[in-house]
Protein backbone atom coordinates (compact mmCIF):
# COMPACT_ATOMS: atom_id res chain seq x y z
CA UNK A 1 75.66 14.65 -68.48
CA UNK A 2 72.25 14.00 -69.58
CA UNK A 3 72.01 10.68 -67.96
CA UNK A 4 73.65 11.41 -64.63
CA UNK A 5 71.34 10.11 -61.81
CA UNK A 6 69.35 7.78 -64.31
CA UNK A 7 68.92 5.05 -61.81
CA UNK A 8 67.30 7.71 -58.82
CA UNK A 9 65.17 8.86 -61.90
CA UNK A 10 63.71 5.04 -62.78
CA UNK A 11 63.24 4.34 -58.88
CA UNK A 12 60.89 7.47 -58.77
CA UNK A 13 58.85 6.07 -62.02
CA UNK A 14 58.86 2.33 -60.83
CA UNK A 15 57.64 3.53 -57.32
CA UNK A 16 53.96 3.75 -58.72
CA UNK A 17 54.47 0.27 -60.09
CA UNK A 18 52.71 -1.91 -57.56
CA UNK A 19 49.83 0.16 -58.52
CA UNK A 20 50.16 0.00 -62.32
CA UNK A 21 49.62 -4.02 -61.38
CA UNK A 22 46.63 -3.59 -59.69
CA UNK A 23 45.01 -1.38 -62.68
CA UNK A 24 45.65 -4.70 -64.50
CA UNK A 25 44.05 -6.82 -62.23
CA UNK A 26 39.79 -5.95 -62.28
CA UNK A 27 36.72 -6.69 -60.14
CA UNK A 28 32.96 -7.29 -60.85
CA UNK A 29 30.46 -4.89 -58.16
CA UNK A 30 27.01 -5.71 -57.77
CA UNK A 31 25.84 -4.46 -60.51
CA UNK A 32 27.88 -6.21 -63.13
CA UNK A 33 29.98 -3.11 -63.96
CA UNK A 34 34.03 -3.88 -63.87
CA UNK A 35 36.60 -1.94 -61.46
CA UNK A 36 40.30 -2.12 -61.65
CA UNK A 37 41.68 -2.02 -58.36
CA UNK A 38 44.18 0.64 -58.95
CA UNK A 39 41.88 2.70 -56.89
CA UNK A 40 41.10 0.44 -53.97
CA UNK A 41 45.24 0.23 -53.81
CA UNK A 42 45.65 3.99 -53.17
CA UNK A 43 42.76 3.91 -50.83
CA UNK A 44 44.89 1.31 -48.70
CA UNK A 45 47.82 3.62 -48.64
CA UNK A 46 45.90 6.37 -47.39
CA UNK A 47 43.74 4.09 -44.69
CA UNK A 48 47.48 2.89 -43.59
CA UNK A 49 48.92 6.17 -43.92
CA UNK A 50 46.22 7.76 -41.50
CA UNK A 51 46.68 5.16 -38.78
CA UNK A 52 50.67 6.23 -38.74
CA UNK A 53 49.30 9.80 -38.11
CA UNK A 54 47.07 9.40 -35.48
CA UNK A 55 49.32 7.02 -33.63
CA UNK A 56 46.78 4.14 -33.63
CA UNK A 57 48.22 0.59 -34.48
CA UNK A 58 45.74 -1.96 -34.92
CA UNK A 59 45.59 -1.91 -38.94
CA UNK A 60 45.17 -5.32 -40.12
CA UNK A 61 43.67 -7.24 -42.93
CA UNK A 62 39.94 -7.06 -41.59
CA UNK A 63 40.42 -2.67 -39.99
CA UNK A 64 41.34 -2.71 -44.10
CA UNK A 65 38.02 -4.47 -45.26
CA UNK A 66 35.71 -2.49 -43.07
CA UNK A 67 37.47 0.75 -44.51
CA UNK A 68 37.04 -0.02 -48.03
CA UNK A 69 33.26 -1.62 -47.46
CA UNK A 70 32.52 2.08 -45.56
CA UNK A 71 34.35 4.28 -48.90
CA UNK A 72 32.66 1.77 -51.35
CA UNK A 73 29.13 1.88 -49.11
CA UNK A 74 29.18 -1.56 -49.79
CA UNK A 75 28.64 -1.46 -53.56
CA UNK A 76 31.52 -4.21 -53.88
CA UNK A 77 30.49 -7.10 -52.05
CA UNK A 78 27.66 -8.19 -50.18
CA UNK A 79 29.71 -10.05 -46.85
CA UNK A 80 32.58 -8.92 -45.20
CA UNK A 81 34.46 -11.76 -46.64
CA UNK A 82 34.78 -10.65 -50.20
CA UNK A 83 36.35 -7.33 -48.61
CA UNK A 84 39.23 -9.44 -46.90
CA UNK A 85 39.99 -11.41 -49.78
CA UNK A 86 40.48 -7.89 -51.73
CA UNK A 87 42.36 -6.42 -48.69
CA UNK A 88 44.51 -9.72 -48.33
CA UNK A 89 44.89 -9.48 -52.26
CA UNK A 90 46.31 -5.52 -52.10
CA UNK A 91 48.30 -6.49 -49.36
CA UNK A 92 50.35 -9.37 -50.84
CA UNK A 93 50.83 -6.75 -53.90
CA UNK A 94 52.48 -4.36 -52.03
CA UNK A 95 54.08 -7.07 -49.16
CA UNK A 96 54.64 -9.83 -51.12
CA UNK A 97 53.56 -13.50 -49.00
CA UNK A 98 57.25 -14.64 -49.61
CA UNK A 99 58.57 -12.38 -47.32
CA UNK A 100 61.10 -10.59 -50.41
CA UNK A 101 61.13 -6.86 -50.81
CA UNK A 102 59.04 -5.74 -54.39
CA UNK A 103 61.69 -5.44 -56.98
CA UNK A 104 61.80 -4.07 -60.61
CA UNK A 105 64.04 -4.75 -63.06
CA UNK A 106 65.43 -1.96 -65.59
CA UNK A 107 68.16 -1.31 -67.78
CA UNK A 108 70.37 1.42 -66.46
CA UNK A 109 71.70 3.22 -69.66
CA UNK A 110 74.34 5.01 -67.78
CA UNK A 111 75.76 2.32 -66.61
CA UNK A 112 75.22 -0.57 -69.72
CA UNK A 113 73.49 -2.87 -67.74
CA UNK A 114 70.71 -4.82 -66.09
CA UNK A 115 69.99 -3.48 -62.95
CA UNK A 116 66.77 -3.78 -60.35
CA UNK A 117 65.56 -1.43 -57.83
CA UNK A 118 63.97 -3.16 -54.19
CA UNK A 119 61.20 -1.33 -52.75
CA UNK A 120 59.06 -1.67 -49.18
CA UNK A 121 56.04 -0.52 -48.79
CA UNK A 122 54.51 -2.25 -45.83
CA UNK A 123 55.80 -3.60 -42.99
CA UNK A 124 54.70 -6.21 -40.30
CA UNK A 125 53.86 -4.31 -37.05
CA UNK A 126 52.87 -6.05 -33.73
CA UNK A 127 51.05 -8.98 -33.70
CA UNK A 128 47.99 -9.93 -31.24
CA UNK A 129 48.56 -13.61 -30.63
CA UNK A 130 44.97 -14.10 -29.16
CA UNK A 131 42.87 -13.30 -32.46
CA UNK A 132 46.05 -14.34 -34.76
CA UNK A 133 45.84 -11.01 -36.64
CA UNK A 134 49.09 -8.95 -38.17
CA UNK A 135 49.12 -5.84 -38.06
CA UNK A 136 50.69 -3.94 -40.76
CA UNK A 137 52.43 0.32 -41.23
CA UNK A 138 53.56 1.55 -44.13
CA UNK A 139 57.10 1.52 -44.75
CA UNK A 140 59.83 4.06 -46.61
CA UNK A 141 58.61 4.03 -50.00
CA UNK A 142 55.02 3.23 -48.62
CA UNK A 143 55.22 6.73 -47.11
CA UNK A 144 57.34 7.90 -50.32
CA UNK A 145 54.60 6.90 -52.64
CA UNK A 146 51.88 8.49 -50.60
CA UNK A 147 53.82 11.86 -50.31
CA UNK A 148 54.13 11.46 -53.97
CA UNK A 149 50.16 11.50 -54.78
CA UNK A 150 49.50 14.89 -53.05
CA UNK A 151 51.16 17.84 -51.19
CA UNK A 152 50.78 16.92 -48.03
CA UNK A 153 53.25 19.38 -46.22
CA UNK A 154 50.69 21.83 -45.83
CA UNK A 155 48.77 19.84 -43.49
CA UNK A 156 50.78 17.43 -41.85
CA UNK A 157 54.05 18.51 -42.42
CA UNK A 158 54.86 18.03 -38.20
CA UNK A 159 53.56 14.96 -38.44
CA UNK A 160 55.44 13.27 -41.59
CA UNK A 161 58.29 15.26 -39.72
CA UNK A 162 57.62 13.27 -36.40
CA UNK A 163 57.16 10.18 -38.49
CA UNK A 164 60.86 9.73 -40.39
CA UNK A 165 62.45 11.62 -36.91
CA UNK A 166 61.20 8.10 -35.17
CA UNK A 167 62.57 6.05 -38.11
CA UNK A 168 66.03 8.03 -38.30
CA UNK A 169 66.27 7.30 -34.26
CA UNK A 170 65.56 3.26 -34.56
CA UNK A 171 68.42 3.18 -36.94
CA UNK A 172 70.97 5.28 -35.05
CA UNK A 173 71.30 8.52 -37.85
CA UNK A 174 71.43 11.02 -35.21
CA UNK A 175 72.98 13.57 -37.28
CA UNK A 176 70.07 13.51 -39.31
CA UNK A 177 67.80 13.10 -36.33
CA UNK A 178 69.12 17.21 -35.99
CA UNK A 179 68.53 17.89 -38.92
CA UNK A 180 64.91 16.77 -38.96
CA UNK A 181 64.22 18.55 -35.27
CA UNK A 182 65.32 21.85 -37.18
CA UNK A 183 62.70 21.05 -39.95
CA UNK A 184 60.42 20.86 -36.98
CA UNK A 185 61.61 23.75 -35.40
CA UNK A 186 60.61 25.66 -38.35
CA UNK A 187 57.13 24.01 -39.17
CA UNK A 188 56.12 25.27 -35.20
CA UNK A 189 56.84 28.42 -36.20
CA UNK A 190 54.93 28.33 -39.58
CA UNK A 191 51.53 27.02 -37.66
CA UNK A 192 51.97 29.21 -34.93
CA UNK A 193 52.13 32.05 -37.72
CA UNK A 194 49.09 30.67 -39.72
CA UNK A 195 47.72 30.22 -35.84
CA UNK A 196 47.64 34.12 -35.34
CA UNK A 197 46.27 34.66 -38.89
CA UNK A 198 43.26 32.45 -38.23
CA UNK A 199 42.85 34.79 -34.69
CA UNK A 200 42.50 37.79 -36.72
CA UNK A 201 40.71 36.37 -39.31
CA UNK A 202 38.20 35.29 -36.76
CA UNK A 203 37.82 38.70 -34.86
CA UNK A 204 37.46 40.66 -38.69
CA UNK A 205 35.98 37.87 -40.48
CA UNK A 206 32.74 36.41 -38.86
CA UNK A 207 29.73 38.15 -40.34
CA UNK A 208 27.05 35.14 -40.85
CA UNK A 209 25.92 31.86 -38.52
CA UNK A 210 27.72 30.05 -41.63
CA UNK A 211 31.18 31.64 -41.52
CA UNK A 212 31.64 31.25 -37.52
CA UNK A 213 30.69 27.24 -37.81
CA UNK A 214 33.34 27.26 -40.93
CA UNK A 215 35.95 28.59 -38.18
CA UNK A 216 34.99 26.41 -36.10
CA UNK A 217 35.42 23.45 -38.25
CA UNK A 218 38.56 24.73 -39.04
CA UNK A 219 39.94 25.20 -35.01
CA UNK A 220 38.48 21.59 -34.24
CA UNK A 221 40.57 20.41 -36.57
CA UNK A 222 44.08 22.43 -35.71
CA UNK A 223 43.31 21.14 -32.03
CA UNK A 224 42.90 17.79 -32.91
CA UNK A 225 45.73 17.55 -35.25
CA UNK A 226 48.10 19.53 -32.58
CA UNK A 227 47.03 16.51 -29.91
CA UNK A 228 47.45 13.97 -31.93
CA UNK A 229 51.57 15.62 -32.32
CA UNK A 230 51.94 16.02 -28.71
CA UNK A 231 50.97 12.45 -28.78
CA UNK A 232 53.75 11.71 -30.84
CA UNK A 233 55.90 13.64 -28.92
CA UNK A 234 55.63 12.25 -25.72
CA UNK A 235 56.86 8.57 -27.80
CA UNK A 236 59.32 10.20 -28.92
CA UNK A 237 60.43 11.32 -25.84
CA UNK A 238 59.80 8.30 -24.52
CA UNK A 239 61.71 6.36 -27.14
CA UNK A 240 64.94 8.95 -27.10
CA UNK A 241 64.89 8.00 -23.04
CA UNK A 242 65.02 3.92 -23.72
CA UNK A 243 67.58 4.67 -26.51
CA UNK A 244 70.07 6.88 -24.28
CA UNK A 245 69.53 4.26 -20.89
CA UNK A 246 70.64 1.22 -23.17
CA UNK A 247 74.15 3.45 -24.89
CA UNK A 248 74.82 4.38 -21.11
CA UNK A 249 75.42 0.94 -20.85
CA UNK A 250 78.16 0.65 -22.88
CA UNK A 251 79.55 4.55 -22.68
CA UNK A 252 83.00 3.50 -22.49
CA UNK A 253 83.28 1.83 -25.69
CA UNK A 254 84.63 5.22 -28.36
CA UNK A 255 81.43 4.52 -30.71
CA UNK A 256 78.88 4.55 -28.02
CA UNK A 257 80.49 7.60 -26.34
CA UNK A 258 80.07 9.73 -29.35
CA UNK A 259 76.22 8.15 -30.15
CA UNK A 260 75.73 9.11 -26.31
CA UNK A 261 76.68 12.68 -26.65
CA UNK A 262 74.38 13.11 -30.14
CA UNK A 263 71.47 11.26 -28.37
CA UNK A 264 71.88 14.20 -25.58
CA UNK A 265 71.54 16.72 -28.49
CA UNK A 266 68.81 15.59 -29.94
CA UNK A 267 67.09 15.14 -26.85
CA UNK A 268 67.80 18.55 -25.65
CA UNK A 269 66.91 19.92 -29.31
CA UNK A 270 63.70 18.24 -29.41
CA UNK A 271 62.89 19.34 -25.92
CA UNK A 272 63.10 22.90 -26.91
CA UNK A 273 60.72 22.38 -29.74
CA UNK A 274 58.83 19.83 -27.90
CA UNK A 275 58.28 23.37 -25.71
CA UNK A 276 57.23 25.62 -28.35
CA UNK A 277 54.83 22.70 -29.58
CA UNK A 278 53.06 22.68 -26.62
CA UNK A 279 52.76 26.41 -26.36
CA UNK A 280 50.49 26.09 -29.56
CA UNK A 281 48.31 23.34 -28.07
CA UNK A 282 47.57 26.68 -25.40
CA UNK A 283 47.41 28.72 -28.04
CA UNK A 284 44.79 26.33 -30.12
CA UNK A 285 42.67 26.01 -27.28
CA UNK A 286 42.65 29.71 -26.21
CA UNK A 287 41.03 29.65 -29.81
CA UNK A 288 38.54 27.37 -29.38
CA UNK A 289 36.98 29.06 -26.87
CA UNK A 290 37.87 32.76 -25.97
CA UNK A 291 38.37 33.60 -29.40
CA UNK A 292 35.43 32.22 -31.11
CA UNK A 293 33.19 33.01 -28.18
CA UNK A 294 33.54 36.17 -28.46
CA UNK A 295 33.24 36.11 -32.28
CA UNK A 296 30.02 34.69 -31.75
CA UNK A 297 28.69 37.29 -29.01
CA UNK A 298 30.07 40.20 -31.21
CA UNK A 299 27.91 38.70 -33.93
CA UNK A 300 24.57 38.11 -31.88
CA UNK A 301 25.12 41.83 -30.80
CA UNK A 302 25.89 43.13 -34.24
CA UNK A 303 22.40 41.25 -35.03
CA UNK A 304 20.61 43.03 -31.99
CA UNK A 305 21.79 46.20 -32.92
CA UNK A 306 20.13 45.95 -36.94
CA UNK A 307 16.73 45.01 -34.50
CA UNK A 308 14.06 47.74 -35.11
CA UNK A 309 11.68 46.86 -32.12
CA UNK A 310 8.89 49.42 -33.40
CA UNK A 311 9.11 47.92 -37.49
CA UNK A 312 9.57 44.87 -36.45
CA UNK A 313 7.46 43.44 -33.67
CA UNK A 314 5.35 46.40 -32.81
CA UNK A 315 4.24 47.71 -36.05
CA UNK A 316 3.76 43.42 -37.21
CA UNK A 317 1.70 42.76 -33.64
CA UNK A 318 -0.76 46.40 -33.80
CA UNK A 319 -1.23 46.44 -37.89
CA UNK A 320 -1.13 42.68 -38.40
CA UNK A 321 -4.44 40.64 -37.28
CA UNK A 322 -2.91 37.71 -36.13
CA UNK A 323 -4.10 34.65 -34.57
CA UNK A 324 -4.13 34.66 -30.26
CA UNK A 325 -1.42 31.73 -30.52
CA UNK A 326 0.65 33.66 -33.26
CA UNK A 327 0.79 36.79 -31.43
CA UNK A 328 2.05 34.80 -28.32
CA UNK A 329 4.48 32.90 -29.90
CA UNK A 330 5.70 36.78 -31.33
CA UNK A 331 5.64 38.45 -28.19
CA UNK A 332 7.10 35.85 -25.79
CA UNK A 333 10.48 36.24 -25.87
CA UNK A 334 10.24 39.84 -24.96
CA UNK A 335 8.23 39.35 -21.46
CA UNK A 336 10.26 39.67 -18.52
CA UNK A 337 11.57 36.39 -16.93
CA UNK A 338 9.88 36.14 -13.20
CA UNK A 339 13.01 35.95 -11.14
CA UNK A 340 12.49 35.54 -7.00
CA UNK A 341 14.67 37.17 -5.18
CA UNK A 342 15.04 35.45 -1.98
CA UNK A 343 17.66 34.29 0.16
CA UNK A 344 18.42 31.06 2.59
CA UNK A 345 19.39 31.26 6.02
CA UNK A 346 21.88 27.68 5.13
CA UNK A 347 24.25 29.83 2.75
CA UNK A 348 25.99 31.50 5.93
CA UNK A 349 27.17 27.49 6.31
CA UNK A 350 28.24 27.38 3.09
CA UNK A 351 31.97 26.18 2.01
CA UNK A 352 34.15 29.86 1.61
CA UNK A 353 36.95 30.02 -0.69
CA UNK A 354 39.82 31.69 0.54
CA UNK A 355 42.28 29.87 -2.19
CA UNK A 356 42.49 33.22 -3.89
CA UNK A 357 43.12 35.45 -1.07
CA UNK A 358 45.59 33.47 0.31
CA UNK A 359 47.71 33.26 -2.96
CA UNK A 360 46.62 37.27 -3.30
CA UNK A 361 48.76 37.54 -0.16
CA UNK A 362 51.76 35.10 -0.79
CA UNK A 363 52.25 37.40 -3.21
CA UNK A 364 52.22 40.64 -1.52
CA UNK A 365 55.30 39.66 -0.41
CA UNK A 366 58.01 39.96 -3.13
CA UNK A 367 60.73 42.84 -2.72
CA UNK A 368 60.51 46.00 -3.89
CA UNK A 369 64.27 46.83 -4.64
CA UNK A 370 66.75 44.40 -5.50
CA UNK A 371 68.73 44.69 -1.92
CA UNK A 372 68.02 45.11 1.24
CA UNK A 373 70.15 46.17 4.55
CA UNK A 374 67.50 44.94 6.34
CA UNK A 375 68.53 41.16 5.15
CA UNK A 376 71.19 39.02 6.98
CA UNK A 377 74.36 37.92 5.44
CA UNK A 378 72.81 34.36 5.13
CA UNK A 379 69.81 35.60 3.30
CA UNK A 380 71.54 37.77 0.93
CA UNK A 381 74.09 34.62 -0.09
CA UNK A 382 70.72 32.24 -0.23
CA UNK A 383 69.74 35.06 -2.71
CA UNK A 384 72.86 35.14 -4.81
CA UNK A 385 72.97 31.10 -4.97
CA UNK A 386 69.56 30.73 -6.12
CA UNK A 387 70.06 33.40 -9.06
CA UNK A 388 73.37 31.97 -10.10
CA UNK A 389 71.52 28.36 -10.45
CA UNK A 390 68.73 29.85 -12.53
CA UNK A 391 70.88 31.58 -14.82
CA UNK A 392 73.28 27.87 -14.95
CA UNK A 393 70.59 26.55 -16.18
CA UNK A 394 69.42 29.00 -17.96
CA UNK A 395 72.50 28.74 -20.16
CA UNK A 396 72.51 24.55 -19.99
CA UNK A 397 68.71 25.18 -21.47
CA UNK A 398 69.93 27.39 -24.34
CA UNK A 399 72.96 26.38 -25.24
CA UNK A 400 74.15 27.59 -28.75
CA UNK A 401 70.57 29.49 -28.72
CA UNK A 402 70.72 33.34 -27.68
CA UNK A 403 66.84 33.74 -27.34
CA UNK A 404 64.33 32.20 -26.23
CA UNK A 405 60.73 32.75 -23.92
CA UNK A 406 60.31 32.15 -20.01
CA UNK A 407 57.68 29.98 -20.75
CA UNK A 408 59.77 27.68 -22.47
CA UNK A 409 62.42 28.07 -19.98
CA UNK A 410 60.12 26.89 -17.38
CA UNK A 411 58.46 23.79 -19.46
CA UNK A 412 62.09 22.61 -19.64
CA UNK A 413 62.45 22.59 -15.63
CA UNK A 414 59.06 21.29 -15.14
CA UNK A 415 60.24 18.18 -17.30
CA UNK A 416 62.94 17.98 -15.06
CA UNK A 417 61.20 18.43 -12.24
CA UNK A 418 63.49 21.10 -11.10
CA UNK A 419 62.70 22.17 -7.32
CA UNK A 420 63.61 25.73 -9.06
CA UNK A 421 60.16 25.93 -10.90
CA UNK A 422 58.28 26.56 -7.65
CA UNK A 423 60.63 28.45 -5.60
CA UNK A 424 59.48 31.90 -4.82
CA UNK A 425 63.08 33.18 -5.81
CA UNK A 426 62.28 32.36 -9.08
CA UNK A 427 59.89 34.73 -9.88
CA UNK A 428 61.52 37.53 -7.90
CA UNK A 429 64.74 36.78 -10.13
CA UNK A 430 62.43 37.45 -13.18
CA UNK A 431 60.32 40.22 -11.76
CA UNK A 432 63.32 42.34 -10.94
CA UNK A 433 65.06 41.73 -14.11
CA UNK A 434 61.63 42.73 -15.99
CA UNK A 435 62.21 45.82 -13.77
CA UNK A 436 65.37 46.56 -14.85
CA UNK A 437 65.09 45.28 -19.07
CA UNK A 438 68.98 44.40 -18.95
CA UNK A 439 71.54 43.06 -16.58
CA UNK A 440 74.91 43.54 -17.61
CA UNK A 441 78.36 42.00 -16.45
CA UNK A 442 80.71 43.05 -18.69
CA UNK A 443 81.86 45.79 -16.55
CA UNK A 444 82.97 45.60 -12.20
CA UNK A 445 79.80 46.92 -10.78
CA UNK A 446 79.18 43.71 -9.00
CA UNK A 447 80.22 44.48 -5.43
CA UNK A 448 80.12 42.18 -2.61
CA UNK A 449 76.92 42.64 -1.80
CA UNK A 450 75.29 42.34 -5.49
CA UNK A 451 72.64 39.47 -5.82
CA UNK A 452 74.58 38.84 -9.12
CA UNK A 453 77.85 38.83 -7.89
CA UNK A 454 78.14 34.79 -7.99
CA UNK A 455 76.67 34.93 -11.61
CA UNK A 456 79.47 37.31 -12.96
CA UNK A 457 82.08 35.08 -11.21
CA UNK A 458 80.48 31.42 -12.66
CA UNK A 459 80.09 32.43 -15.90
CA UNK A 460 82.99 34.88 -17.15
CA UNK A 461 81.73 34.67 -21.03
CA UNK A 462 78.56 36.09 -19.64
CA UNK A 463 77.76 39.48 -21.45
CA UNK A 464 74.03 40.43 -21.06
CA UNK A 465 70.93 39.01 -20.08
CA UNK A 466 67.79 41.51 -21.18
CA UNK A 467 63.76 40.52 -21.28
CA UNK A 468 60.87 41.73 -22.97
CA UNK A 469 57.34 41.75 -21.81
CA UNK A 470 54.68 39.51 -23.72
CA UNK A 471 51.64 39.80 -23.79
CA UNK A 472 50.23 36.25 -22.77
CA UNK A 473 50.74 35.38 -19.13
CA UNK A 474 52.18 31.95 -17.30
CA UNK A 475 49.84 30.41 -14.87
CA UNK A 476 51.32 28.18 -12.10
CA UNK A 477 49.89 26.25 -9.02
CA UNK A 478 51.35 29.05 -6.80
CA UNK A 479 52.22 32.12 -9.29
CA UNK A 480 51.18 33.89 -11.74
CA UNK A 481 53.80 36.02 -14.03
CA UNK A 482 53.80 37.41 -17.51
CA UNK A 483 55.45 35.49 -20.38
CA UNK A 484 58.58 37.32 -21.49
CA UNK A 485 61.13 37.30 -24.27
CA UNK A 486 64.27 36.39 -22.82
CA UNK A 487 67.75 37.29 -24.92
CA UNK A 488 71.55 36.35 -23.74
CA UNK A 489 74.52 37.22 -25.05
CA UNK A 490 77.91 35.18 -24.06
CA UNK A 491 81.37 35.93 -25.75
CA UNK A 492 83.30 32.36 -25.58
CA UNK A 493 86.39 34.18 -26.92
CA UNK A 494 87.62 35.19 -23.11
């Protein structure tokens, strides 16, 4: 039917409505000339809209005036106080000072009747009593109408993400909540995609002064946006904590024993991503510095290599008849540096640093086979009870998931403060099944002595475990080990 989903169709035209009514209403500048302030209305959207994604509350009425004086470079108003009056006065258009919701009244066709449509578009925040200021964030269809102006997916699409995830929590739709994690999920992977683009572009790209300080713009600007998410993040997590201490409370009751168990999914979901998030901030920074330093060295030396010595200084310094201070200035950077080369008696009292050595040796230490007869029975069943917790939680960590990376794995304990994370065992569990590629228990190798016998026997529906080598490499206080793709396979059907 043509007019199916009329009313949706009216709320999305009488969205832009608060702004239609401030086209009407117009200002005099300085120099006589008339403004509507339609514009000055989107540009509070946007100032609001940017607090939300840097985290930062503290936008009130006067944070609004000193925004619009700055975009305006005070061609409105001469004080400070004609800028608050025109803040206060976009404000109350889109928060009315009666405390009602905006509405807008229609006729819905389909239905044969008068009908309205509420919208919010700002919201009170906190309030700081000692200045009596209000603080204000956008609200649904603030956001809604701002998202409607320009794409803005491309850019922030974790952060919008992170944004209705917090709002979806506060009212209890964890369904959604997982829903919204897998959107997440999937925009970690797209940056960390457009992440290794931007490495190759750098090593192929970089030919001029001018292109490297482009890049650089442009990796400043990941790295701050990708702190400003962990950020966000870390309230998040923070937030999901407070949420599942205060259903605890009340587990017993049947509707807070079901919200309990989806809070524990999304927490465990958002973990996981939380993970791969954070493996991008190392990522982002790797390319802030390693990456783009040697850009710029590999241009300096593509420069020194189109240097002709004899054409260029020589042949200008012998032919040319140049002033004494002009042929100084042309020679000087190509006189040897006077270096002395002398050495103190106090540097034998100088601190040493052994750190390295002493970890160098630590690590001399792990096994070379995956048994020993040398070993006692006690060490051997110390070995098979620390591999069978790994892989326990291992499996908790993964759940429904059949891949994912160690260094994920190991973020997820470290949250947790797992005692496993530092153990020695640890790495010797993952070093010998590097070794090996695949463990399998699907068949009755596992003997008595077999440091996976207690694996095979806690988890029947165990099938494989099998790791791949990556290339970047997980440093620890204690350890260092290469980052590896880890893939299990379970069959639940025994």
């Amino acid at each position: 039917m043509e007019l199916e989903n009329f009313q949706e169709r009216m709320s999305r035209i009488l969205l832009f409505a608060p702004l239609y009514r401030l086209q009407r209403r117009r200002i005099k500048r300085k120099d006589g000339t008339e403004i509507s302030l339609m514009e000055l209305g989107l540009m509070s959207l946007l100032f609001f809209f940017e607090k939300m994604l840097s985290g930062r509350r503290d936008a009130g009425i006067h944070e609004l005036a000193l925004f619009l004086q700055d975009q305006t470079h005070g061609s409105l108003f001469d004080t400070v106080s004609g800028y608050e009056k025109t803040a206060r006065d976009i404000v109350t258009t889109f928060r009315p000072s009666t405390g009602r919701r905006n509405e807008e009244p229609f006729f819905d066709w389909s239905a044969g009747k008068n009908a309205s449509i509420q919208f919010s578009y700002l919201k009170a925040d906190k309030v700081d009593i000692s200045s009596n200021t209000q603080y204000y964030v956008l609200d649904e269809q603030g956001l809604e109408l701002v998202f409607a102006t320009k794409e803005y997916f491309n850019e922030y699409q974790l952060s919008i993400n992170q944004l209705i995830l917090r709002k979806q929590l506060e009212k209890g739709q964890f369904i959604l909540a997982l829903h919204q994690i897998e959107e997440m999920r999937l925009n970690v992977e797209t940056l960390h995609d457009r992440m290794r683009r931007i490495r190759q572009e750098i090593h192929r790209s970089i030919v001029s002064k001018a292109t490297l300080e482009r890049y650089q713009k442009i990796v400043k600007d990941l790295n701050e946006r990708l702190e400003s998410e962990e950020e966000q993040f870390k309230e998040l997590k923070t937030f999901i904590a407070e949420t599942k201490d205060r259903i605890r409370a009340n587990v017993n009751n049947d509707p807070e024993r079901v919200a309990y168990t989806s809070i524990l999914d999304v927490e465990r979901h958002l973990d996981a991503v939380h993970g791969a998030h954070r493996n991008l901030l190392q990522f982002g920074i790797e390319l802030g510095t390693s990456a783009l330093t040697a850009a710029e060295e590999a241009l300096y030396f593509s420069r020194v290599d189109s240097f002709n010595f004899e054409n260029d200084i020589t042949s200008r310094f012998l032919a040319t008849p140049l002033p004494l201070t002009s042929s100084r200035r042309l020679i000087d950077p190509f006189l040897p540096i006077a270096k002395a080369v002398i050495w103190s008696p106090l540097d034998v009292f100088a601190p040493q640093r052994l750190e390295r050595l002493e970890r160098e040796k630590r690590q001399e230490d792990f096994p070379d086979t995956e048994e020993s007869d040398d070993e006692s029975e006690e060490a051997k069943a110390n070995i098979r009870y620390h591999y069978n917790i790994i892989v326990t939680n291992l499996l908790t960590f993964l759940q429904y998931n059949e891949e994912t990376d160690l260094r994920s794995f190991l973020a997820y304990l470290q949250d947790r403060r797992s005692p496993y994370a530092s153990e020695k065992q640890f790495y010797i569990f993952w070093m010998l099944l590097h070794r090996r590629g695949e463990i399998r228990f699907d068949g009755s190798e596992w003997y008595n002595d077999s440091p996976y016998r207690d694996i095979a026997a806690r988890h029947p529906e165990l099938v494989s475990i099998t790791v791949t080598e990556r290339s970047d490499r997980i440093e620890t206080d204690d350890y260092t080990i290469s980052n590896m793709n880890i893939k299990v396979v379970t069959n639940h059907g025994i």
